[in-house]
N, C-alpha and C. Protein backbone atom coordinates (compact mmCIF):
# COMPACT_ATOMS: atom_id res chain seq x y z
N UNK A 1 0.85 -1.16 0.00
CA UNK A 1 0.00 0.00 0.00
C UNK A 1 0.90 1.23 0.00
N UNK A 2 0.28 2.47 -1.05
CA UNK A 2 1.19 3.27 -1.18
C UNK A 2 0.34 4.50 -1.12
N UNK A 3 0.39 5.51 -0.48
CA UNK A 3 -0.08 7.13 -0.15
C UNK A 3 0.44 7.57 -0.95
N UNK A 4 -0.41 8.42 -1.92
CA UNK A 4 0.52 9.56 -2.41
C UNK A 4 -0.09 10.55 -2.02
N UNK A 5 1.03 11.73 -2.14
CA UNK A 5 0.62 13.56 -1.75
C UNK A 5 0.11 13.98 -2.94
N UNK A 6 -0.34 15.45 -1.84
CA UNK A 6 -0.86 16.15 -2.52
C UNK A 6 -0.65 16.66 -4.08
N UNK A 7 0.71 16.73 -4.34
CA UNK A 7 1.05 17.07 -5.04
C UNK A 7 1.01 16.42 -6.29
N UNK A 8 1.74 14.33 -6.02
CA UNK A 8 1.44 13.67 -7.04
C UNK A 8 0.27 13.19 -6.96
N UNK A 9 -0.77 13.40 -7.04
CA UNK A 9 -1.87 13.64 -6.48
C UNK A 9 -2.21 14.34 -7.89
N UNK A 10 -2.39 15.45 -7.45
CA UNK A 10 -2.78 16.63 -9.02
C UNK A 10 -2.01 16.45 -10.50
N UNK A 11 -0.61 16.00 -10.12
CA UNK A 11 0.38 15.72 -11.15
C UNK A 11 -0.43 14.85 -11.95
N UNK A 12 -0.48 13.52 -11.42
CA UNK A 12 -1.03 12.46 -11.93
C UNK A 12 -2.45 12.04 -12.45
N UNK A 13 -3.14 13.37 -12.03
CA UNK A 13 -4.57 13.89 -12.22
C UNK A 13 -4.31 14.60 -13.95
N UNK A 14 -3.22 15.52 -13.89
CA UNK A 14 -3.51 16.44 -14.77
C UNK A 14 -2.72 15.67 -15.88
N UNK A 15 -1.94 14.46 -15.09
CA UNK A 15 -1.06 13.66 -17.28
C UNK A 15 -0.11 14.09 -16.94
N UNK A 16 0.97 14.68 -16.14
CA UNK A 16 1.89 15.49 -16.01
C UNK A 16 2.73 14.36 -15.18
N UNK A 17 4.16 13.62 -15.78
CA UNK A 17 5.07 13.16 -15.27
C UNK A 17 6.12 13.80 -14.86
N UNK A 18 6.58 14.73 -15.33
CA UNK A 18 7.74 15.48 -14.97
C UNK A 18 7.73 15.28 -13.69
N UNK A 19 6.78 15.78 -12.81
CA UNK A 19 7.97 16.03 -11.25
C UNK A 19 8.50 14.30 -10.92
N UNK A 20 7.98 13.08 -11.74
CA UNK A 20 8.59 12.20 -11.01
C UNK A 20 10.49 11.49 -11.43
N UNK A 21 10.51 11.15 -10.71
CA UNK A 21 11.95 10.34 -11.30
C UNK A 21 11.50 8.94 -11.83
N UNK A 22 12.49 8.63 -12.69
CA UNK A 22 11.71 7.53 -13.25
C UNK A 22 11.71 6.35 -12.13
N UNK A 23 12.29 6.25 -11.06
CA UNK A 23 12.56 5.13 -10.34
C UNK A 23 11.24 5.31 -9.33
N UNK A 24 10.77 6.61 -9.84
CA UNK A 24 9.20 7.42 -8.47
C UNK A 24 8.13 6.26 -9.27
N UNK A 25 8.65 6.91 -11.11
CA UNK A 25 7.73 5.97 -11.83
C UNK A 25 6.88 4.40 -11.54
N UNK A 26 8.06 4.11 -11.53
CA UNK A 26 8.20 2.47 -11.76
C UNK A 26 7.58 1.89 -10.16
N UNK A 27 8.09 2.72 -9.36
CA UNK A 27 7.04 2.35 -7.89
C UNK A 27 5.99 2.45 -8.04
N UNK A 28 5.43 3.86 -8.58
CA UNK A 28 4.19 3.99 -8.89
C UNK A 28 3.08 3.20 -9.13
N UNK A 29 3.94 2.85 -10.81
CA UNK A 29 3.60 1.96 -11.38
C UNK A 29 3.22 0.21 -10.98
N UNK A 30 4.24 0.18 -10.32
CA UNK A 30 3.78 -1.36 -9.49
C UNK A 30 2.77 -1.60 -8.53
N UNK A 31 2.76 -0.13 -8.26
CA UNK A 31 2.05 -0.55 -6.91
C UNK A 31 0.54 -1.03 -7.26
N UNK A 32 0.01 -1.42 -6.75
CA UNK A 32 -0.91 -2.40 -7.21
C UNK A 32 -2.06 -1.48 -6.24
N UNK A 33 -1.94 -0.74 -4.91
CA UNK A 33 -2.89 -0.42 -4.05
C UNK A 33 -2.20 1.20 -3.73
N UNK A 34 -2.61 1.70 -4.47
CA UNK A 34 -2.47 3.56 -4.30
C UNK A 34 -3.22 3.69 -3.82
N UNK A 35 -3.15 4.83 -2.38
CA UNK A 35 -4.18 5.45 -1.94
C UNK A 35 -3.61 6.86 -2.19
N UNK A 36 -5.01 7.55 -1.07
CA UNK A 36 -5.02 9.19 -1.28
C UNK A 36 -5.30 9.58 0.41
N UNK A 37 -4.85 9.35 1.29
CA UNK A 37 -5.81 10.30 2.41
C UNK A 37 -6.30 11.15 2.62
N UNK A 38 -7.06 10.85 3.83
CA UNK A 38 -8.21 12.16 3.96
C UNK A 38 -7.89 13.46 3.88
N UNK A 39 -7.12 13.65 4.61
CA UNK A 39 -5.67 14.73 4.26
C UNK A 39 -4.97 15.94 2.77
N UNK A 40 -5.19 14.53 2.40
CA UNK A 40 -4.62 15.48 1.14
C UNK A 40 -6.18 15.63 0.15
N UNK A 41 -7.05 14.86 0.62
CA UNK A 41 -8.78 15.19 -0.45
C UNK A 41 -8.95 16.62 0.25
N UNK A 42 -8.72 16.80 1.66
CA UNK A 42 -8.94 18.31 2.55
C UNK A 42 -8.60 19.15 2.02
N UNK A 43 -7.22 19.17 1.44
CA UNK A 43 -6.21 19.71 0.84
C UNK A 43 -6.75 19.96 -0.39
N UNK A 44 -6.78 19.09 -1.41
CA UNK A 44 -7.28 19.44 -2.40
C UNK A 44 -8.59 20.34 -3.13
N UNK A 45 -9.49 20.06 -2.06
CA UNK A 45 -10.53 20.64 -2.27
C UNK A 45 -10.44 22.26 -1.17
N UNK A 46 -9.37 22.41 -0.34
CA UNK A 46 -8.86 23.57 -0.10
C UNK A 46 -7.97 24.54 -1.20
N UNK A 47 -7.40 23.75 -1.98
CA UNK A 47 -6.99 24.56 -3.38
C UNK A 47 -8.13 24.90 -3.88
N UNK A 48 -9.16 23.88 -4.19
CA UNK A 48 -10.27 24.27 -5.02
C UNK A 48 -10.68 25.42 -5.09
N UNK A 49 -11.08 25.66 -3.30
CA UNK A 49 -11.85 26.64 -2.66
C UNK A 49 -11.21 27.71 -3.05
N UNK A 50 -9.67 28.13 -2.93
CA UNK A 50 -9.23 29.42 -3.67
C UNK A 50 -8.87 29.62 -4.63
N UNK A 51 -9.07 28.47 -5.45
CA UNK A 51 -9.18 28.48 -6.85
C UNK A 51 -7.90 28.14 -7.61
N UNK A 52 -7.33 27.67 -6.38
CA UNK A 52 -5.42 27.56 -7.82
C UNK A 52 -5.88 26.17 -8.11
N UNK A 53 -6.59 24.79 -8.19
CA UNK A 53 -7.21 24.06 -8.77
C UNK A 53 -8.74 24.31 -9.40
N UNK A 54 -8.96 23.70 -10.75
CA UNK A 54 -10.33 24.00 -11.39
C UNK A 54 -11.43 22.88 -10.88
N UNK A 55 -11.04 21.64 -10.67
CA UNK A 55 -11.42 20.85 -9.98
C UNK A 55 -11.69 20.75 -8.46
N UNK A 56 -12.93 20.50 -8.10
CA UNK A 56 -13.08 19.72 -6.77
C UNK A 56 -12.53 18.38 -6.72
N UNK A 57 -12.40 18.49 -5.06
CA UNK A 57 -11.54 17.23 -4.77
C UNK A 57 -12.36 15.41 -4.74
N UNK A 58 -13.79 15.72 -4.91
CA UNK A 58 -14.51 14.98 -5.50
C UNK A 58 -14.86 14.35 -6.45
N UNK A 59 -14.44 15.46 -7.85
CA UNK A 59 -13.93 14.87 -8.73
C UNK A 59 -12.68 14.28 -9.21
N UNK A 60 -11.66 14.29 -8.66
CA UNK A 60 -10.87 13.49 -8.14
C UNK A 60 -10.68 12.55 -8.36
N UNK A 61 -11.20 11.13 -8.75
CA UNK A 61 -11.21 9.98 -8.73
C UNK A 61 -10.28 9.11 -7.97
N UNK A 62 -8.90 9.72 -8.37
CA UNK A 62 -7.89 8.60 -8.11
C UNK A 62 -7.89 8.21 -6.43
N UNK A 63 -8.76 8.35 -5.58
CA UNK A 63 -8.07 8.34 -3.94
C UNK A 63 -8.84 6.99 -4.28
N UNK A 64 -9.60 6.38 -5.25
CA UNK A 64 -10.06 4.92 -4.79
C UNK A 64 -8.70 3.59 -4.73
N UNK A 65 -8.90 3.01 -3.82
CA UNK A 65 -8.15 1.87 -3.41
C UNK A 65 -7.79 1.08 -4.89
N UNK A 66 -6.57 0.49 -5.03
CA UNK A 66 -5.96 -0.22 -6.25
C UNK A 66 -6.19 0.05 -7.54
N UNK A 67 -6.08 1.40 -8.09
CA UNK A 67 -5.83 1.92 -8.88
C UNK A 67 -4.14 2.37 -9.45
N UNK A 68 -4.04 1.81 -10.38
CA UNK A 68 -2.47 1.84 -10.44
C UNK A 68 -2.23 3.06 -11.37
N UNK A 69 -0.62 3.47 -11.53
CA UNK A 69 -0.23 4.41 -12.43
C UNK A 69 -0.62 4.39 -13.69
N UNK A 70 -0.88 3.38 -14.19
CA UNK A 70 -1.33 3.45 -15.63
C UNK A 70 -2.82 3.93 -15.83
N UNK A 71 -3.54 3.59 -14.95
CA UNK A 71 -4.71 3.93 -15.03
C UNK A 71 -4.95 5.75 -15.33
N UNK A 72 -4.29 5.83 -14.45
CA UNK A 72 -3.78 7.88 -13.83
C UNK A 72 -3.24 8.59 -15.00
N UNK A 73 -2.40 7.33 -15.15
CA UNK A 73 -2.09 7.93 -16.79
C UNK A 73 -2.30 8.59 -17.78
N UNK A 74 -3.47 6.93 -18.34
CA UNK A 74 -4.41 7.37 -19.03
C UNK A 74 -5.58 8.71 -19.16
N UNK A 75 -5.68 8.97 -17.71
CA UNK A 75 -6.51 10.24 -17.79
C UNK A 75 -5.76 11.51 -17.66
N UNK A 76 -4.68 11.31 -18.91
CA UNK A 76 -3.48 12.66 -19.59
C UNK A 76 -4.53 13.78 -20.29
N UNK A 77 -5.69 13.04 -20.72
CA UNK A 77 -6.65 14.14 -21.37
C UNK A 77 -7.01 15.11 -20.69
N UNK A 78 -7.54 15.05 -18.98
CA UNK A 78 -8.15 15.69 -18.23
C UNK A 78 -7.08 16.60 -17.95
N UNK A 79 -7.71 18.20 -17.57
CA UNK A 79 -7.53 19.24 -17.34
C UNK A 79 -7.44 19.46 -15.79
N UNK A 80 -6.56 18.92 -14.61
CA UNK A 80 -6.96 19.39 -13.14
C UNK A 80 -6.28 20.48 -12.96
N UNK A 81 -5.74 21.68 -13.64
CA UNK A 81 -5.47 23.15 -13.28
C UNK A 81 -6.56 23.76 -14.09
């Protein structure tokens, strides 16, 4: 089981690999059970609220249990700034 922040969090929301290293990648990627805590959904939907995210933290998707990097990936189309 793997937490990610806030940050890769939105990264991985918006299609955006850069901030990782590829070795961040490949963990990522394996991990079989990504989460999100309550914490950083607070967080997120506290950006919302002042607006430096366009998204609520509801829409969000990724905090569901065993969702892997590729999945996150794939949703490179979506816009979360």
């Amino acid at each position: 089981m793997t937490y990610l922040d806030t940050h890769a969090v939105a990264a991985l929301y918006r299609g955006d690999l850069s901030p990782f290293s590829a070795v961040a990648l490949r963990v990522i990627d394996e991990e079989e059970d990504l989460r999100i805590s309550p914490m950083v959904l607070l967080e997120l939907e506290y950006l919302h609220e002042i607006k430096r995210i366009k998204v609520p933290a509801r829409r969000i998707d990724l905090y569901q249990p065993t969702r892997g990097c590729k999945r996150m990936v794939q949703k490179s189309g979506m816009q979360g700034y």
